[in-house]
C-alpha atoms as a PDB file:
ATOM      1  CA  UNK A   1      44.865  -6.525 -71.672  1.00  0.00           C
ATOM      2  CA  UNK A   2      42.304  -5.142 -69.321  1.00  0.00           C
ATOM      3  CA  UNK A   3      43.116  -1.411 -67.617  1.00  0.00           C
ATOM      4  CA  UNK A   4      42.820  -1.091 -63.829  1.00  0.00           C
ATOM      5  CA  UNK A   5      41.357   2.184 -62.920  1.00  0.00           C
ATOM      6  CA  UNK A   6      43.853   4.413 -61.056  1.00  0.00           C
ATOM      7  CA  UNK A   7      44.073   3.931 -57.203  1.00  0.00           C
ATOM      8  CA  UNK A   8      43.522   6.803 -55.441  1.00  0.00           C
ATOM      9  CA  UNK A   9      44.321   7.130 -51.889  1.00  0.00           C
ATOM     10  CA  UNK A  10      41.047   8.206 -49.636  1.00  0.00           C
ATOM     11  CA  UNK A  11      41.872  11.787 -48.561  1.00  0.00           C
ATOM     12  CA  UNK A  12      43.199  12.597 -45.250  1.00  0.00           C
ATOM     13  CA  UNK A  13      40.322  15.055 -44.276  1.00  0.00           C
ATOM     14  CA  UNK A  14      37.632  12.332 -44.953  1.00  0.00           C
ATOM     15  CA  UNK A  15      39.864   9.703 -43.285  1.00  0.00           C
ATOM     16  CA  UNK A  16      39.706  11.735 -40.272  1.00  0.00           C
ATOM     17  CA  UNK A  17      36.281  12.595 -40.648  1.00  0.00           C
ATOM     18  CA  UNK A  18      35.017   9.200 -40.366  1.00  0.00           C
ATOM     19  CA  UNK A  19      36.927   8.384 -37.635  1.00  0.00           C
ATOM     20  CA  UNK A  20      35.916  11.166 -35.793  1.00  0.00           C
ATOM     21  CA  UNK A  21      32.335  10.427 -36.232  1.00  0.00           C
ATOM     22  CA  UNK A  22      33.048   6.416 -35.544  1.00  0.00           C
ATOM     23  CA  UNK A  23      34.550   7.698 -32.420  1.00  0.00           C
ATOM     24  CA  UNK A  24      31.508  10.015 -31.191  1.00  0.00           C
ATOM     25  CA  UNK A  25      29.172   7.511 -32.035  1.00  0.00           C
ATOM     26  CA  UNK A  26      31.163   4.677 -30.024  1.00  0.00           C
ATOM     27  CA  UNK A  27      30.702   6.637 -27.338  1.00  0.00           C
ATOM     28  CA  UNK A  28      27.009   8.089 -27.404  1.00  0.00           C
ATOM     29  CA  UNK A  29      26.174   4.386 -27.722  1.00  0.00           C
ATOM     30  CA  UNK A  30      28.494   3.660 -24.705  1.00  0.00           C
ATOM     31  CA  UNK A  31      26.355   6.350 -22.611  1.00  0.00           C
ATOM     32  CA  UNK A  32      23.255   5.226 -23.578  1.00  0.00           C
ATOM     33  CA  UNK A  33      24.049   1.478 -22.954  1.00  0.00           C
ATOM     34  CA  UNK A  34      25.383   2.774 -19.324  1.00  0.00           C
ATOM     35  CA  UNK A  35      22.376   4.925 -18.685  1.00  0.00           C
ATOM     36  CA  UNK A  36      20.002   1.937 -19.853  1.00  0.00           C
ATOM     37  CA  UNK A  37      22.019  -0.509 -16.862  1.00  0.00           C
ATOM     38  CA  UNK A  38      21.708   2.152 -14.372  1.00  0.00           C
ATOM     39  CA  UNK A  39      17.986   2.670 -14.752  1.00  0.00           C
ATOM     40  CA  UNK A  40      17.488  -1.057 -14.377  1.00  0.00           C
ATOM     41  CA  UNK A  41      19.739  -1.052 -11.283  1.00  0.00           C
ATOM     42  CA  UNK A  42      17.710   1.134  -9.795  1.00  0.00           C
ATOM     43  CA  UNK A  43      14.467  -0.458 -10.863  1.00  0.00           C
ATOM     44  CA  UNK A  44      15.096  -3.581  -9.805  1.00  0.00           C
ATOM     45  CA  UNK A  45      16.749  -2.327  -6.645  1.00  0.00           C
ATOM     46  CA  UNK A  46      13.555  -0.429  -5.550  1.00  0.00           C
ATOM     47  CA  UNK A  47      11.391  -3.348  -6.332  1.00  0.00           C
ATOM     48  CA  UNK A  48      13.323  -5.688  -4.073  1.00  0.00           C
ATOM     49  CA  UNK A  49      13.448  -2.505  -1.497  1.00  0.00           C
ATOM     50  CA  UNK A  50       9.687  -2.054  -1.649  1.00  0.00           C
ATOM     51  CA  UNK A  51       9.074  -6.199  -1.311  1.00  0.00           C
ATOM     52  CA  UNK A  52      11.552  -6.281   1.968  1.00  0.00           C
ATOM     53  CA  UNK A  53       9.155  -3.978   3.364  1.00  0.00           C
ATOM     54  CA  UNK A  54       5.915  -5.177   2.723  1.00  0.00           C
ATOM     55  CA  UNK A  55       4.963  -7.169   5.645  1.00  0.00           C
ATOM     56  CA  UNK A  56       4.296 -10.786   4.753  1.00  0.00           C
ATOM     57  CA  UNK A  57       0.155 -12.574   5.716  1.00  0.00           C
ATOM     58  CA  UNK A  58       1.711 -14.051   9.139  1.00  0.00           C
ATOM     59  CA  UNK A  59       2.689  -9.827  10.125  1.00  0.00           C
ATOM     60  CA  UNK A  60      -0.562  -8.243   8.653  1.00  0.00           C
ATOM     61  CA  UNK A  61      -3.068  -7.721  11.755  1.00  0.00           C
ATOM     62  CA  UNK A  62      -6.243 -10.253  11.049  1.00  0.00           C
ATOM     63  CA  UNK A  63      -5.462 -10.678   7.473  1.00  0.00           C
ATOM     64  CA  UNK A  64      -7.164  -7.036   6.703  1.00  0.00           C
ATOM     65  CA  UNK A  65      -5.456  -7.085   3.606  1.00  0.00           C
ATOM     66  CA  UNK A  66      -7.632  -9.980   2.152  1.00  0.00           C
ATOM     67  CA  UNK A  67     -11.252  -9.252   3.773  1.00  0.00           C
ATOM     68  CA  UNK A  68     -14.232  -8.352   2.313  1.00  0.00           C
ATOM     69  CA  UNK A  69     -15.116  -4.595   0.608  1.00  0.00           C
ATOM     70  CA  UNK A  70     -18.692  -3.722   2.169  1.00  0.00           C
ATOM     71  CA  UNK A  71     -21.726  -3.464  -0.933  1.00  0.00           C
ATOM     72  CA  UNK A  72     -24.015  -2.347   1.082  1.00  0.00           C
ATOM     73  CA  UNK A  73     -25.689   0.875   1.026  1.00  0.00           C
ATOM     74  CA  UNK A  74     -27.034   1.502   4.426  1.00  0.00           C
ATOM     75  CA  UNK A  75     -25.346   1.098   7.596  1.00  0.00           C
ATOM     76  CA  UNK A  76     -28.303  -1.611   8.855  1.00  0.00           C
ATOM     77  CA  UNK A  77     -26.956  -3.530   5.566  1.00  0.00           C
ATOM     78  CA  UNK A  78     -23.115  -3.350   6.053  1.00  0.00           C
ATOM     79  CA  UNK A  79     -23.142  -3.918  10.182  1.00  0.00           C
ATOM     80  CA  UNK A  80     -24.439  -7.281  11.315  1.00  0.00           C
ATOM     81  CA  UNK A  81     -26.801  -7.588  14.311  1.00  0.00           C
ATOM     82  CA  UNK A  82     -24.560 -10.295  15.481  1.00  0.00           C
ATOM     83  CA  UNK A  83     -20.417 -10.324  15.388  1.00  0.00           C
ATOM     84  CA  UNK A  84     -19.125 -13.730  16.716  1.00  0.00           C
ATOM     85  CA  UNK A  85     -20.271 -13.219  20.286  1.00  0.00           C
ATOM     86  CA  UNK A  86     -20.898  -9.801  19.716  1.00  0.00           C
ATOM     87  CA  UNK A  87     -24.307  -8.078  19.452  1.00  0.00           C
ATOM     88  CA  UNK A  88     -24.921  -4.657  17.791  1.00  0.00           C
ATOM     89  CA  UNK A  89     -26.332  -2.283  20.762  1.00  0.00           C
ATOM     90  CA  UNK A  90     -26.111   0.655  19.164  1.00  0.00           C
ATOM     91  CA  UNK A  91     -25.484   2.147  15.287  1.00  0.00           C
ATOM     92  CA  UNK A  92     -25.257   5.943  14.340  1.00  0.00           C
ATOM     93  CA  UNK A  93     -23.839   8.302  11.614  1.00  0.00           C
ATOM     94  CA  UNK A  94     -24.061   7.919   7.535  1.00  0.00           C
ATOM     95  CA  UNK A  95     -21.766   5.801   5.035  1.00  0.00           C
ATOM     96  CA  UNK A  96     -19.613   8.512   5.304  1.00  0.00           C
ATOM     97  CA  UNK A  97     -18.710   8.860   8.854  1.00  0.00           C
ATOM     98  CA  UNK A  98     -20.411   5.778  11.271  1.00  0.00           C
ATOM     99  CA  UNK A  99     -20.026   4.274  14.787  1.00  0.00           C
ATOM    100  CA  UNK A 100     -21.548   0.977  15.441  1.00  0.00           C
ATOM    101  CA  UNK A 101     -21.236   0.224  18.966  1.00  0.00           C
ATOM    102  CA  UNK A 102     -21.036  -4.194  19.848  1.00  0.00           C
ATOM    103  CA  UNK A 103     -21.157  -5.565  23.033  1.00  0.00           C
ATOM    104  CA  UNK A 104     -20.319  -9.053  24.504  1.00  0.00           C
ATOM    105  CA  UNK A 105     -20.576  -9.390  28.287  1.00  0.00           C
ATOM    106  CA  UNK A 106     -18.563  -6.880  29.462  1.00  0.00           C
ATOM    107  CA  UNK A 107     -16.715  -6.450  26.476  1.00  0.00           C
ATOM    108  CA  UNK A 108     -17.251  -3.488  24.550  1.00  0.00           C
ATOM    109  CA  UNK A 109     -16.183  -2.644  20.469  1.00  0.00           C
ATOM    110  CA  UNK A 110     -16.599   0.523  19.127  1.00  0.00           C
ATOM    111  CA  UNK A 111     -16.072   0.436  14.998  1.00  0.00           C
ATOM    112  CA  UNK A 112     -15.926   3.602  13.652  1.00  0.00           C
ATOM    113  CA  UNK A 113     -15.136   4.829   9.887  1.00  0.00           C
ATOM    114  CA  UNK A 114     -16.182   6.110   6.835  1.00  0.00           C
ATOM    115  CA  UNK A 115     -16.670   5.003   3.268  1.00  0.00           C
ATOM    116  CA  UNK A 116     -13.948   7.600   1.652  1.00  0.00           C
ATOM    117  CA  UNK A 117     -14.215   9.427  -1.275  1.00  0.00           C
ATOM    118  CA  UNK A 118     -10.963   7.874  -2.610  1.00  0.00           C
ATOM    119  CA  UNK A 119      -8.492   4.927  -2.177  1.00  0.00           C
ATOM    120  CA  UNK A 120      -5.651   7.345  -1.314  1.00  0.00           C
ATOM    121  CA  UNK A 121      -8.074   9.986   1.206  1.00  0.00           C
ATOM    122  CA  UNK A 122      -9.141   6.487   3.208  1.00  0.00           C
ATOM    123  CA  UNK A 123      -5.208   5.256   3.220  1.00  0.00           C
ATOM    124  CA  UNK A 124      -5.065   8.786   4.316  1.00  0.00           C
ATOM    125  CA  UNK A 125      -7.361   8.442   7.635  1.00  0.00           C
ATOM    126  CA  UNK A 126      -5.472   5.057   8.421  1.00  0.00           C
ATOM    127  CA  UNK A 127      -2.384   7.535   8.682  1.00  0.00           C
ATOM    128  CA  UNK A 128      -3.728  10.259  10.525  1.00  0.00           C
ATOM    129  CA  UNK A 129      -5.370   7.838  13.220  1.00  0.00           C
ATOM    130  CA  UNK A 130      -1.702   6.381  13.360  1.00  0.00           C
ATOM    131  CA  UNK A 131       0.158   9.867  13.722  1.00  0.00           C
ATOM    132  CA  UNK A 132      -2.766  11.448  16.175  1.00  0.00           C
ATOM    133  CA  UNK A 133      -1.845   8.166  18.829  1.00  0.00           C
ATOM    134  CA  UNK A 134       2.449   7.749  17.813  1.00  0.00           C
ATOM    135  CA  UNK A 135       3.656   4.366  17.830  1.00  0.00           C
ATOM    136  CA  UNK A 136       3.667   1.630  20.173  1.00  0.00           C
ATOM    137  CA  UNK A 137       3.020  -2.100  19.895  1.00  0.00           C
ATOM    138  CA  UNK A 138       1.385  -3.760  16.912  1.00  0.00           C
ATOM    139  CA  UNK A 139       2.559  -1.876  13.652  1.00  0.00           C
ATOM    140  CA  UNK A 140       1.459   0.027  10.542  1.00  0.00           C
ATOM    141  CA  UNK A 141       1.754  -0.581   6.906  1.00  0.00           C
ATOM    142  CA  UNK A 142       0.829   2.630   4.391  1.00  0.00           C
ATOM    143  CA  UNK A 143       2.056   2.567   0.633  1.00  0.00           C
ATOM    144  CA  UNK A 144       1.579   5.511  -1.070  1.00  0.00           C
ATOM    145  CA  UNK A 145       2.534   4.232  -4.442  1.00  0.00           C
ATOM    146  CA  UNK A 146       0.566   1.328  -4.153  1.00  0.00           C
ATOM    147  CA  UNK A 147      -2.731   1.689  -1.626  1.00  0.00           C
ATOM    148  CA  UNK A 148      -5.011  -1.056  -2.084  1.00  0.00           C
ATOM    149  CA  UNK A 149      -5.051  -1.627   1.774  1.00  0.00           C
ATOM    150  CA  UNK A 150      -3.353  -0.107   4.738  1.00  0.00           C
ATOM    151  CA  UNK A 151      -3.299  -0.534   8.750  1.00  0.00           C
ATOM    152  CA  UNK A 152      -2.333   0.799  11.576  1.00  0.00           C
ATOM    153  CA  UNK A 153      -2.976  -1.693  14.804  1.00  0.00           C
ATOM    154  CA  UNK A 154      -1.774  -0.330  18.542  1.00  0.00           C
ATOM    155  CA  UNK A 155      -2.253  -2.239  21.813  1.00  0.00           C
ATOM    156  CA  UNK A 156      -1.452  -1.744  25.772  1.00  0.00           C
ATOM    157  CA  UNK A 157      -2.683  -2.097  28.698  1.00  0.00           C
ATOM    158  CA  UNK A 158      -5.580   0.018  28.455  1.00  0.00           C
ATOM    159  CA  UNK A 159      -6.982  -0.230  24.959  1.00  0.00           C
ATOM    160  CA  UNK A 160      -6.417  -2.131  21.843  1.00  0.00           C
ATOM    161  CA  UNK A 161      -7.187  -0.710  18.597  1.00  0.00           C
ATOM    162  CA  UNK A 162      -6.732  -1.259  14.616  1.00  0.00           C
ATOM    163  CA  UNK A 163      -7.406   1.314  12.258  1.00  0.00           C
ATOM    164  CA  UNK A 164      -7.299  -0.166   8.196  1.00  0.00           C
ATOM    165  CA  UNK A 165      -8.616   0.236   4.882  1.00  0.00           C
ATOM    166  CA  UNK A 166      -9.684  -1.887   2.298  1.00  0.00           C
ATOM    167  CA  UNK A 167     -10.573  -0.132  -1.222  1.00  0.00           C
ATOM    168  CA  UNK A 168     -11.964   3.545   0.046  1.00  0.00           C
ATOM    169  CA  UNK A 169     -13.745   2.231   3.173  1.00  0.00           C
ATOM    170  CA  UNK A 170     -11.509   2.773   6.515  1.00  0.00           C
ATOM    171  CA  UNK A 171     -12.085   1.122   9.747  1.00  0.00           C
ATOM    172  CA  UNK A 172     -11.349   2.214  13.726  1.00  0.00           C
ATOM    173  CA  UNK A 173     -12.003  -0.983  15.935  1.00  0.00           C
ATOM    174  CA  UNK A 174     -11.197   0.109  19.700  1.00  0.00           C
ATOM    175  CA  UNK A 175     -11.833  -2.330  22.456  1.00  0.00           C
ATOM    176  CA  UNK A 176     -10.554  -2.012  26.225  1.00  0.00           C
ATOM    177  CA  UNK A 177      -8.433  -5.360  25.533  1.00  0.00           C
ATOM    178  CA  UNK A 178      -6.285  -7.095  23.223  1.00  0.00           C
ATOM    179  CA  UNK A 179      -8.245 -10.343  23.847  1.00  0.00           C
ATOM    180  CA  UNK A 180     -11.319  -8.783  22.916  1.00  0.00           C
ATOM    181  CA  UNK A 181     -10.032  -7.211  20.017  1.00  0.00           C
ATOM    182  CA  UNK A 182      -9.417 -10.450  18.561  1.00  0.00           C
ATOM    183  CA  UNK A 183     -12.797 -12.378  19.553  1.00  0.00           C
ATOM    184  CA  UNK A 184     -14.186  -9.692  17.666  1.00  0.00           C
ATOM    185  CA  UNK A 185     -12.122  -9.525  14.636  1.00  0.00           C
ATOM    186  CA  UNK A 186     -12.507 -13.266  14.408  1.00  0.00           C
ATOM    187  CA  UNK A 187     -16.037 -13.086  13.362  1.00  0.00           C
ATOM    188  CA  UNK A 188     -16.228  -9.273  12.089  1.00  0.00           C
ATOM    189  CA  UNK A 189     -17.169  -9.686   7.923  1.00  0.00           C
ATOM    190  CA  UNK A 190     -14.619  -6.517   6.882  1.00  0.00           C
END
């Protein structure tokens, strides 16, 4: 006949032991699964936040978010002699701060702007044209987190005007009229 070993019964303190430390890792893995669902809440949350904000092609101002970064290195280079209708009259300034003056007729365009030092300092001048003139008709777009372009376009009565950058260029179009804004915007290359 074969001998069983003697049974012993697990001791109480152990017993208790591993149920204690069954229990505290139950819930450690409880918090972290929690803390995992909340950051994705908020992740995905802020995502769909930051898309119902950005404005869609048909509200961006002549599509400034998809034109053309100037390579050119002088200012006779990057500003066409001709615009549309428009003819250069007058040009002044460096890459870094410019003002080509075009006229058509009686119609009169005035870009302005600089090729910034940085993405973020030419977002930056987009903002601070927007702030130095408040708000009114047309509308501004400026991420912070994500500044590959940004505008700022106002019109009344009395002037219409877009200020935007592409890359670390940033652009001031003024006109005297909305209608002339857009003539000119239809054939400007940036």
């Amino acid at each position: 006949m074969i001998s069983q070993p003697p049974t012993s019964s697990p001791d109480p303190e152990e017993t208790e032991l591993r149920s204690l430390m069954l229990m505290i890792f139950s819930v450690v893995s409880s918090i972290l699964v929690v803390g995992v669902i909340i950051v994705l809440v908020i992740l995905v949350g802020r995502q769909f936040l930051d898309s119902a904000r950005r404005p869609t092609n048909a509200t961006i101002p002549y599509n400034v978010n998809n034109r053309n970064v100037p390579l050119g290195t002088t200012l006779g280079t990057i500003f066409p002699t001709k615009v549309g209708e428009f003819t250069r009259t007058n040009m002044g300034g460096t890459l870094q701060n410019f003002q080509v003056i075009y006229q058509y007729g009686e119609a009169r365009v005035t870009v302005s702007g600089s090729q910034s030092v940085t993405v973020v300092a030419a977002q930056a001048q987009v903002k601070r044209i927007g702030d130095r003139e408040g708000r009114g008709n047309g509308g501004q777009f400026i991420d912070e987190a994500r500044p590959y372009y940004s505008f700022d376009f106002r019109y009344d009565a009395t002037v219409a005007r877009i200020a935007y950058s592409r890359d670390r260029w940033y652009f001031e179009i003024r006109a005297a009229t909305r209608e002339a804004l857009d003539l000119f915007m239809n054939g400007f290359p940036y």
